[in-house]
C-alpha atoms as a PDB file:
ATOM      1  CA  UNK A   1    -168.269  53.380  89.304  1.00  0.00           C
ATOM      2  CA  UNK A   2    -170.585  56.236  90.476  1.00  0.00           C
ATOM      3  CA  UNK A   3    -170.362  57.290  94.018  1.00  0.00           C
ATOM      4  CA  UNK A   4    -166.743  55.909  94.651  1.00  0.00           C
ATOM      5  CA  UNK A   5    -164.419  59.336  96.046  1.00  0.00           C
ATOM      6  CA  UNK A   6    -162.012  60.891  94.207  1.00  0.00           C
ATOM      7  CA  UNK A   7    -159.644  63.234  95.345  1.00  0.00           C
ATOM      8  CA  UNK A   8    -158.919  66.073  92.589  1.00  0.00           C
ATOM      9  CA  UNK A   9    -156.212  68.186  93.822  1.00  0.00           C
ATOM     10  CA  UNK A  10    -155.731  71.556  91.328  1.00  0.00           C
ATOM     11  CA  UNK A  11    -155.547  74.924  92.494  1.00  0.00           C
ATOM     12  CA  UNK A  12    -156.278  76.255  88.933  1.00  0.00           C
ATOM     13  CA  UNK A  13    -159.620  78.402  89.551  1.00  0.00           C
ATOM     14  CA  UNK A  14    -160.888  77.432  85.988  1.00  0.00           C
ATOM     15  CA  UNK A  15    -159.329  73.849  85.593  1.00  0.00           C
ATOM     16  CA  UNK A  16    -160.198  73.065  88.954  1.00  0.00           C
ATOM     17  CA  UNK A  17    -163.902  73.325  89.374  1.00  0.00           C
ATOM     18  CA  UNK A  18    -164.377  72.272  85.512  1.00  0.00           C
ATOM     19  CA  UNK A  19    -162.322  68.919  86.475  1.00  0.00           C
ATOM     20  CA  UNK A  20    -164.628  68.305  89.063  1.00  0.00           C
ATOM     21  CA  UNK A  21    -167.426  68.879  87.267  1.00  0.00           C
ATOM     22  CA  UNK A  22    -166.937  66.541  84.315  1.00  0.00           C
ATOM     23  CA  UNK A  23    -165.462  63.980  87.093  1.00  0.00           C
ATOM     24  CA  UNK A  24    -168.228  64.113  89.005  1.00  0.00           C
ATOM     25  CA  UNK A  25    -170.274  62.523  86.644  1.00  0.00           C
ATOM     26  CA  UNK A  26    -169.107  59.494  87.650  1.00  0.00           C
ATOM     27  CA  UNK A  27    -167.374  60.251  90.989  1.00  0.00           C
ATOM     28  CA  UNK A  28    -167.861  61.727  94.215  1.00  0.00           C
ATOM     29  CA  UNK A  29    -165.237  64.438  93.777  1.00  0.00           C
ATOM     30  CA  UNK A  30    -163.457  66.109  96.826  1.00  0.00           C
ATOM     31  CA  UNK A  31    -161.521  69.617  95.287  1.00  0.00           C
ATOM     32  CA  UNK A  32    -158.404  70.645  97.604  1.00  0.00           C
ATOM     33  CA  UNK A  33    -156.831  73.476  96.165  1.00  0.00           C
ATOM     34  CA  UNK A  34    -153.599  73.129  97.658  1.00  0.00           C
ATOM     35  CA  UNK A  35    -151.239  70.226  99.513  1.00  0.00           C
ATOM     36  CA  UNK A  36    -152.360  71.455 102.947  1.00  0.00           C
ATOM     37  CA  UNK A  37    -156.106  70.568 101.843  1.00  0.00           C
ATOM     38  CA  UNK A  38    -155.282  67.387 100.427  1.00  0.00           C
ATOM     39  CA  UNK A  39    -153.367  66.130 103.188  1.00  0.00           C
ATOM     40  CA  UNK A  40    -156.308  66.705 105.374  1.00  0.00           C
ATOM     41  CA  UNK A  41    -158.419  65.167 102.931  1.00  0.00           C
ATOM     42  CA  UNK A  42    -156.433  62.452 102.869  1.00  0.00           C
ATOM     43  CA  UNK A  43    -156.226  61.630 106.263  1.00  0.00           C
ATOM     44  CA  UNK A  44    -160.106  61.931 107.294  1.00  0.00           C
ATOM     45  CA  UNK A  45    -161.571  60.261 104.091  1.00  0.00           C
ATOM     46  CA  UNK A  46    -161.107  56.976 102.243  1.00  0.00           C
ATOM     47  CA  UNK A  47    -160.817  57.629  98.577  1.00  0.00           C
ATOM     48  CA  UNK A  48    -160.833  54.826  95.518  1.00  0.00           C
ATOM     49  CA  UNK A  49    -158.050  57.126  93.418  1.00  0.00           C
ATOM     50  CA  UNK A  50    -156.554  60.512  93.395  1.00  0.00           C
ATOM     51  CA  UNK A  51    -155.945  63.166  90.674  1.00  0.00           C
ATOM     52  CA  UNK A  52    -153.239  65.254  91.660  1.00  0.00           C
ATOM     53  CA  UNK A  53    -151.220  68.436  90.588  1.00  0.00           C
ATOM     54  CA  UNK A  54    -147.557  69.014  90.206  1.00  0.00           C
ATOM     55  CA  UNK A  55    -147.211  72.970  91.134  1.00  0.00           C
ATOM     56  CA  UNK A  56    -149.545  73.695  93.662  1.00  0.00           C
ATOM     57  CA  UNK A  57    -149.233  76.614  95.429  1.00  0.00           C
ATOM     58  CA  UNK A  58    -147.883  75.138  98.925  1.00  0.00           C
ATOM     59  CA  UNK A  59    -145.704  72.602  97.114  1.00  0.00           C
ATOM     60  CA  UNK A  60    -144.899  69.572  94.549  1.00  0.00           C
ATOM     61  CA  UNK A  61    -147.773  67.709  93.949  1.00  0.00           C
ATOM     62  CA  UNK A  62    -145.100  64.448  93.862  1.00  0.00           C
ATOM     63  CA  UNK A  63    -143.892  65.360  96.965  1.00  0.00           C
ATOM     64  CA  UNK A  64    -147.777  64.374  98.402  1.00  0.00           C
ATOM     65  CA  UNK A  65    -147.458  61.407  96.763  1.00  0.00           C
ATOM     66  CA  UNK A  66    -144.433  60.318  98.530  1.00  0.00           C
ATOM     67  CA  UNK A  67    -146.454  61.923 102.051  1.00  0.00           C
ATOM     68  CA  UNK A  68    -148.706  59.457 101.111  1.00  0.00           C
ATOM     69  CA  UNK A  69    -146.557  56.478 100.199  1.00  0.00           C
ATOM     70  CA  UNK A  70    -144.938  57.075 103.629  1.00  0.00           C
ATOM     71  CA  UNK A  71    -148.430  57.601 105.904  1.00  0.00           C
ATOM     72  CA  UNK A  72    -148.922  53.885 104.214  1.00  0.00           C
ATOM     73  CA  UNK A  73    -151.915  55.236 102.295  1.00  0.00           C
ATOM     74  CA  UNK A  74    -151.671  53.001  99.276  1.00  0.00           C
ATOM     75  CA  UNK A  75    -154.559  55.047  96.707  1.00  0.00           C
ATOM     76  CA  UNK A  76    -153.645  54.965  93.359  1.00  0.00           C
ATOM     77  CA  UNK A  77    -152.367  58.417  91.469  1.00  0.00           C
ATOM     78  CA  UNK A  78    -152.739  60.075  88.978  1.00  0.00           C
ATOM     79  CA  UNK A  79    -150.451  62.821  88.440  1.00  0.00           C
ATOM     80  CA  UNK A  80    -151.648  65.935  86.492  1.00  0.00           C
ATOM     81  CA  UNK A  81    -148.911  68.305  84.896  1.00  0.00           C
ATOM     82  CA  UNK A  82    -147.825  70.984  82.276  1.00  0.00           C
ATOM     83  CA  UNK A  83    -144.182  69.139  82.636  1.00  0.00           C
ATOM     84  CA  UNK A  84    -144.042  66.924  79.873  1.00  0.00           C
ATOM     85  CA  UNK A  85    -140.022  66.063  79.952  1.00  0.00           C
ATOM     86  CA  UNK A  86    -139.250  62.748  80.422  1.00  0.00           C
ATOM     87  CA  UNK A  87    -136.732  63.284  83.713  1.00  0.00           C
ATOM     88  CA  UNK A  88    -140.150  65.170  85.011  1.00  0.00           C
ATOM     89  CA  UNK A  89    -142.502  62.071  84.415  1.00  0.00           C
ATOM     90  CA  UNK A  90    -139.987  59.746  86.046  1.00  0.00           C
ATOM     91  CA  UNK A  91    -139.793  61.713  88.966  1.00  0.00           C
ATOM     92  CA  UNK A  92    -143.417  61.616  89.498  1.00  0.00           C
ATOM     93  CA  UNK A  93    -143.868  57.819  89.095  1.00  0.00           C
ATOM     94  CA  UNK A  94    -140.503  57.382  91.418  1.00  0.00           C
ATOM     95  CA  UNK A  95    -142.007  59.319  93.859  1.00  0.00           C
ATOM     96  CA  UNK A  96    -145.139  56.931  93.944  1.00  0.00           C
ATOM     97  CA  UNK A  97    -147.365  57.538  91.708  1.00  0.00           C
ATOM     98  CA  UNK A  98    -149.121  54.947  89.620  1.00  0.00           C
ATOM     99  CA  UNK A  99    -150.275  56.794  86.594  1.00  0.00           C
ATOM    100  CA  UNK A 100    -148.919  60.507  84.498  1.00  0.00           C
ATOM    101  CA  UNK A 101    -150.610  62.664  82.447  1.00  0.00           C
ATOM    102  CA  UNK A 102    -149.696  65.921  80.247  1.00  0.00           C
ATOM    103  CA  UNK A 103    -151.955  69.240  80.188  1.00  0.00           C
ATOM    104  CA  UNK A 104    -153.718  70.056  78.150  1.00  0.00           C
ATOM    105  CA  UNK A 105    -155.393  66.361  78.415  1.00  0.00           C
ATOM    106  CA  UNK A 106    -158.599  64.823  76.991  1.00  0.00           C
ATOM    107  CA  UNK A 107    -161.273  64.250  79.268  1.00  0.00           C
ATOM    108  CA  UNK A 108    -162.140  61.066  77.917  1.00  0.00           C
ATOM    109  CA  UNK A 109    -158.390  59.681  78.201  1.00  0.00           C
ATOM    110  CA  UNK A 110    -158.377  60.965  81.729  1.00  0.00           C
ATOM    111  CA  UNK A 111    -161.833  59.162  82.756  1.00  0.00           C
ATOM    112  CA  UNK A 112    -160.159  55.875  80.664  1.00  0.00           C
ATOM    113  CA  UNK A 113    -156.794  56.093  82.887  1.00  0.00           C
ATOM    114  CA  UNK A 114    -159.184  56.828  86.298  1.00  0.00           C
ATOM    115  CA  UNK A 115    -161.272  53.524  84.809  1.00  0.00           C
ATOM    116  CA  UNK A 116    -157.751  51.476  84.624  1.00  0.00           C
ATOM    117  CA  UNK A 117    -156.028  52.198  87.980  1.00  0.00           C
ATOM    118  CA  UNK A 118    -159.383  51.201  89.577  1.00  0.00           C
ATOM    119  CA  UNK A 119    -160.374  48.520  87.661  1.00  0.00           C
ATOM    120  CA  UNK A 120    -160.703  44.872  89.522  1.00  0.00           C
ATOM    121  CA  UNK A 121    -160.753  41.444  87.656  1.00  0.00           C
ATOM    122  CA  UNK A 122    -161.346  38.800  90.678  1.00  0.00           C
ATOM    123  CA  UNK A 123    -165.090  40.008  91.038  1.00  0.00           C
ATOM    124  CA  UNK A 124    -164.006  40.747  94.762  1.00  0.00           C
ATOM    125  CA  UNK A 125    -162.881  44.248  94.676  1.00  0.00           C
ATOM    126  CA  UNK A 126    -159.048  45.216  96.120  1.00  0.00           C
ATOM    127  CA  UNK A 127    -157.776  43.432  98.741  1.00  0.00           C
ATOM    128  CA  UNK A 128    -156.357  44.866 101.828  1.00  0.00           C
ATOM    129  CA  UNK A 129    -154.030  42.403 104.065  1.00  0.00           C
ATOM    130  CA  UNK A 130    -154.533  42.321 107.672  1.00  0.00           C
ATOM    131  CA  UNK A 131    -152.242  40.483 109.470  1.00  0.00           C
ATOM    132  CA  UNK A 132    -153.218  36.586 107.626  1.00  0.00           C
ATOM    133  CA  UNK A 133    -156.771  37.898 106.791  1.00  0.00           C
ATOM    134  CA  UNK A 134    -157.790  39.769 104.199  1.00  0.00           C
ATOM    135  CA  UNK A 135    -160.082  42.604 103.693  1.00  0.00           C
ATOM    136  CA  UNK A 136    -162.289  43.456 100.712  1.00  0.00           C
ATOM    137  CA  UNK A 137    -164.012  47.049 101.385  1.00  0.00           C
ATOM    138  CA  UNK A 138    -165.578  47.146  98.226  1.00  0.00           C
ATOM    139  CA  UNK A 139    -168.003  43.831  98.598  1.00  0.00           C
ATOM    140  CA  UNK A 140    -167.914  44.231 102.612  1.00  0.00           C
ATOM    141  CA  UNK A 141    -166.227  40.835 103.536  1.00  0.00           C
ATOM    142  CA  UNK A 142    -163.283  39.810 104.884  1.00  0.00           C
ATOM    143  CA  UNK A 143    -161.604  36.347 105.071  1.00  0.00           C
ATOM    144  CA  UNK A 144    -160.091  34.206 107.527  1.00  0.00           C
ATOM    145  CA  UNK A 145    -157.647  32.196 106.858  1.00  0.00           C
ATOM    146  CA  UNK A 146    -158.921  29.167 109.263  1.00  0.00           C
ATOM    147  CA  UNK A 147    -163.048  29.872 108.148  1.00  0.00           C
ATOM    148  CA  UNK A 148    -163.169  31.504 104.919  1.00  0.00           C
ATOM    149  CA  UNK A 149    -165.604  34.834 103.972  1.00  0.00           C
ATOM    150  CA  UNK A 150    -167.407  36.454 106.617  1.00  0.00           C
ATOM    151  CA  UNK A 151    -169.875  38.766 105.340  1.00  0.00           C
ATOM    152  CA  UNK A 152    -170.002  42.458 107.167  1.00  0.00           C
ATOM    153  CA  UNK A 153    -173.024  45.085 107.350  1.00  0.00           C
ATOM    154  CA  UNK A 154    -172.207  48.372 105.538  1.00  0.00           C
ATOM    155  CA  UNK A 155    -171.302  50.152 108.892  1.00  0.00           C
ATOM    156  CA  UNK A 156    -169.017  47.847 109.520  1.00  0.00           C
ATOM    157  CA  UNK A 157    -167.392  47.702 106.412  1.00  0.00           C
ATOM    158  CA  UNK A 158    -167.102  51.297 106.658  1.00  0.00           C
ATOM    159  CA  UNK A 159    -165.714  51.600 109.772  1.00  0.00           C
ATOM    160  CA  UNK A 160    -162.726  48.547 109.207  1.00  0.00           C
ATOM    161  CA  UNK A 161    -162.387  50.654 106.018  1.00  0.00           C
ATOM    162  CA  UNK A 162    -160.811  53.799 107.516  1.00  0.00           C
ATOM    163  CA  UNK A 163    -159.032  51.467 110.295  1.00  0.00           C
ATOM    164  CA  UNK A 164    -157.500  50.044 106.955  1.00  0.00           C
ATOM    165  CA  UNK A 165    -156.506  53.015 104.969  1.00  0.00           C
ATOM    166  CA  UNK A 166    -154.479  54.329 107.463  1.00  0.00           C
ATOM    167  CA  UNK A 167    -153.524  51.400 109.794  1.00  0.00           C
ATOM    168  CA  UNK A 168    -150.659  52.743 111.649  1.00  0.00           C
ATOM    169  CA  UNK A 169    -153.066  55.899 112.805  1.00  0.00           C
ATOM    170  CA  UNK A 170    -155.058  55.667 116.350  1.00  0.00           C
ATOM    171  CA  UNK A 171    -158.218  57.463 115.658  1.00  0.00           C
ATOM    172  CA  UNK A 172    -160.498  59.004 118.601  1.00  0.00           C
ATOM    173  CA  UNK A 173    -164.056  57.772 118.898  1.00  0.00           C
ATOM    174  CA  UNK A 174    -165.104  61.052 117.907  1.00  0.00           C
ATOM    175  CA  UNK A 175    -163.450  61.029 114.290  1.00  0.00           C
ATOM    176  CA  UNK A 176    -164.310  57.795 114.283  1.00  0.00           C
ATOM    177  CA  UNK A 177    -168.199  58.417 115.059  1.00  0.00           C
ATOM    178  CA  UNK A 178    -167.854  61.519 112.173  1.00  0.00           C
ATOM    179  CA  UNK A 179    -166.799  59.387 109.614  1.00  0.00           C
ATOM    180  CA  UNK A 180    -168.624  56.433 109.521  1.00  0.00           C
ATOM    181  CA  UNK A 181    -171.618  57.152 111.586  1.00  0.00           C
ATOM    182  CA  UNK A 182    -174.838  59.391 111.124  1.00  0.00           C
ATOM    183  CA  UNK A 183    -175.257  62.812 112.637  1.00  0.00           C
ATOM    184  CA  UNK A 184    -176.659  62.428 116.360  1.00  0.00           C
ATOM    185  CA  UNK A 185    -175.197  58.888 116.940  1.00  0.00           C
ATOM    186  CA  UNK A 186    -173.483  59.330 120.781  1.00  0.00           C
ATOM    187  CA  UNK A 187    -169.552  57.590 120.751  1.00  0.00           C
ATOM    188  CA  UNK A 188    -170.949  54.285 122.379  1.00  0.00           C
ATOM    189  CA  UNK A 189    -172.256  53.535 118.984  1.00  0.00           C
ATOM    190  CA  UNK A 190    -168.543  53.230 117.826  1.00  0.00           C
ATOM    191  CA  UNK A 191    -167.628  50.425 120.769  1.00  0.00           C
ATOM    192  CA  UNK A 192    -170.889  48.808 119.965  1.00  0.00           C
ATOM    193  CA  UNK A 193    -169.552  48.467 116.566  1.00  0.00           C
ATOM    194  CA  UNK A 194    -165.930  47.299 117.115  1.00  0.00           C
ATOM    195  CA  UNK A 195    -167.713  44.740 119.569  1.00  0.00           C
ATOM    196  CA  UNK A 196    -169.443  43.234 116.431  1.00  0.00           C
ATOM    197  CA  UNK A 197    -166.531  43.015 114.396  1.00  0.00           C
ATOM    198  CA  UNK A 198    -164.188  41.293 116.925  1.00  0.00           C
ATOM    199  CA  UNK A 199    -167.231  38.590 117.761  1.00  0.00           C
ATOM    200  CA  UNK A 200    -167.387  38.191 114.056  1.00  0.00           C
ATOM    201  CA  UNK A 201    -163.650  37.821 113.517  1.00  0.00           C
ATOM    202  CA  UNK A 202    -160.758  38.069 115.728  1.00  0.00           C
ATOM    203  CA  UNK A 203    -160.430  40.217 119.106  1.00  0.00           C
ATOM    204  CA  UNK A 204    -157.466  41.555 117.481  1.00  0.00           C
ATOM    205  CA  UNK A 205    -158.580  42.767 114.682  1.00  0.00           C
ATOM    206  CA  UNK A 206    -158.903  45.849 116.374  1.00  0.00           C
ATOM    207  CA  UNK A 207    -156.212  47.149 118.961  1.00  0.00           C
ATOM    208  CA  UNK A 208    -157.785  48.828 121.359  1.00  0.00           C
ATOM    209  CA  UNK A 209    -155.739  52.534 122.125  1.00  0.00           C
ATOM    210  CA  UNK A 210    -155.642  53.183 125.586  1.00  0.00           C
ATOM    211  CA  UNK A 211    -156.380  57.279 125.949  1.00  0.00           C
ATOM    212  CA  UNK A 212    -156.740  57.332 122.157  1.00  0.00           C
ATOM    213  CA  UNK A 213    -159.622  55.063 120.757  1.00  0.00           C
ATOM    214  CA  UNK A 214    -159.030  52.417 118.446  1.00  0.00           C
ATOM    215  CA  UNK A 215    -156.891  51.019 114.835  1.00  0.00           C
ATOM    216  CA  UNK A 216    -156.045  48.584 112.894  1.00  0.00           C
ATOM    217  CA  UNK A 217    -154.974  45.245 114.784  1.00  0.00           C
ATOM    218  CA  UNK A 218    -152.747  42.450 113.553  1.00  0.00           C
ATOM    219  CA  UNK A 219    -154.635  39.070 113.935  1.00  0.00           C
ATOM    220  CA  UNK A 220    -153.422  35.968 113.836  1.00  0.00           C
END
């Protein structure tokens, strides 16, 4: 589990940085203190679950859920919350959210819930569709449907990963090159890159953007 992200949004100046803390033991944790934050958070990084707020101070932490449900960014939730009426739970899960839980909480229930929404059985990690292939991020393969598991290098996993978390978004070569890439690569490297993954795969597994850059394609 360690070194998978986590998004902890909580604008509590106490609760806050002690969540992180005790998460980070077995996360890389990401604090936003508000919905502004997390949003951008959210859209620039690729995160395995999120902890999230009800009153922030910009907003309802359910209503970033259903931001998210809409941008098609499919993370599991976990909503955090002094509400504890019933109506207010339902409203939380309704608005997308996978998971609820009541302050004050137990650290040790919250890392068990965090353990659940994440967990995998098939020994391949979560699948992400892709037009008929699919996509496993967390092994770094992908399958086609005509010739079965191809294997991808860690940079490329990484990059179809953030093509795949937000796959109606055309990204620049520069965000692109910030995100997956080390410091002092020039944006060439990110073409070279998409050039390996559509000789591996499909050409159109990545659409090419004209203007833009690059995103998620729809092969065949």
């Amino acid at each position: 589990m360690s070194g998978e992200r986590l998004l902890l949004v909580e604008d509590d100046p106490r609760l806050g940085p002690l969540t992180r803390d005790m998460l980070a033991m077995d996360w890389d944790v990401t604090l936003a203190p508000d919905l502004t934050a997390a949003r951008a958070a959210a859209e620039s990084d690729l995160f395995a679950v999120m902890v999230v707020d009800r009153r922030l101070p910009d907003g309802d932490g359910a209503s970033f859920v259903t931001w998210l449900r809409e941008h098609h960014i499919a993370t599991p939730v976990l909503l955090l919350t002094a509400l504890g009426q019933v109506e207010d739970r339902v409203e939380g899960l309704d608005a997308g959210a996978n998971d609820y839980l009541v302050k004050p909480f137990d650290f040790a229930e919250l890392g068990a819930r965090l353990r659940a929404l994440t967990r995998d059985y098939s020994g391949r990690g979560r699948g992400l569709p892709i037009g008929s292939w699919m996509f496993y991020p967390e092994n770094g393969t992908i399958e086609s449907p005509y010739t079965g598991r191809i294997t991808l290098t860690d940079k490329e996993t990484a990059l179809m990963a953030v093509l795949a978390a937000h796959p109606d978004t055309a990204f620049s070569r520069r965000h692109l090159l910030s995100a997956v890439f080390d410091r002092g690569e020039q944006e060439g490297t990110v073409d070279t890159y998409v050039h390996y993954l559509r000789r591996k795969t499909d050409r159109d597994l990545i659409e090419t953007v004209r203007g833009v850059g690059y995103r998620l394609g729809t092969p065949a």
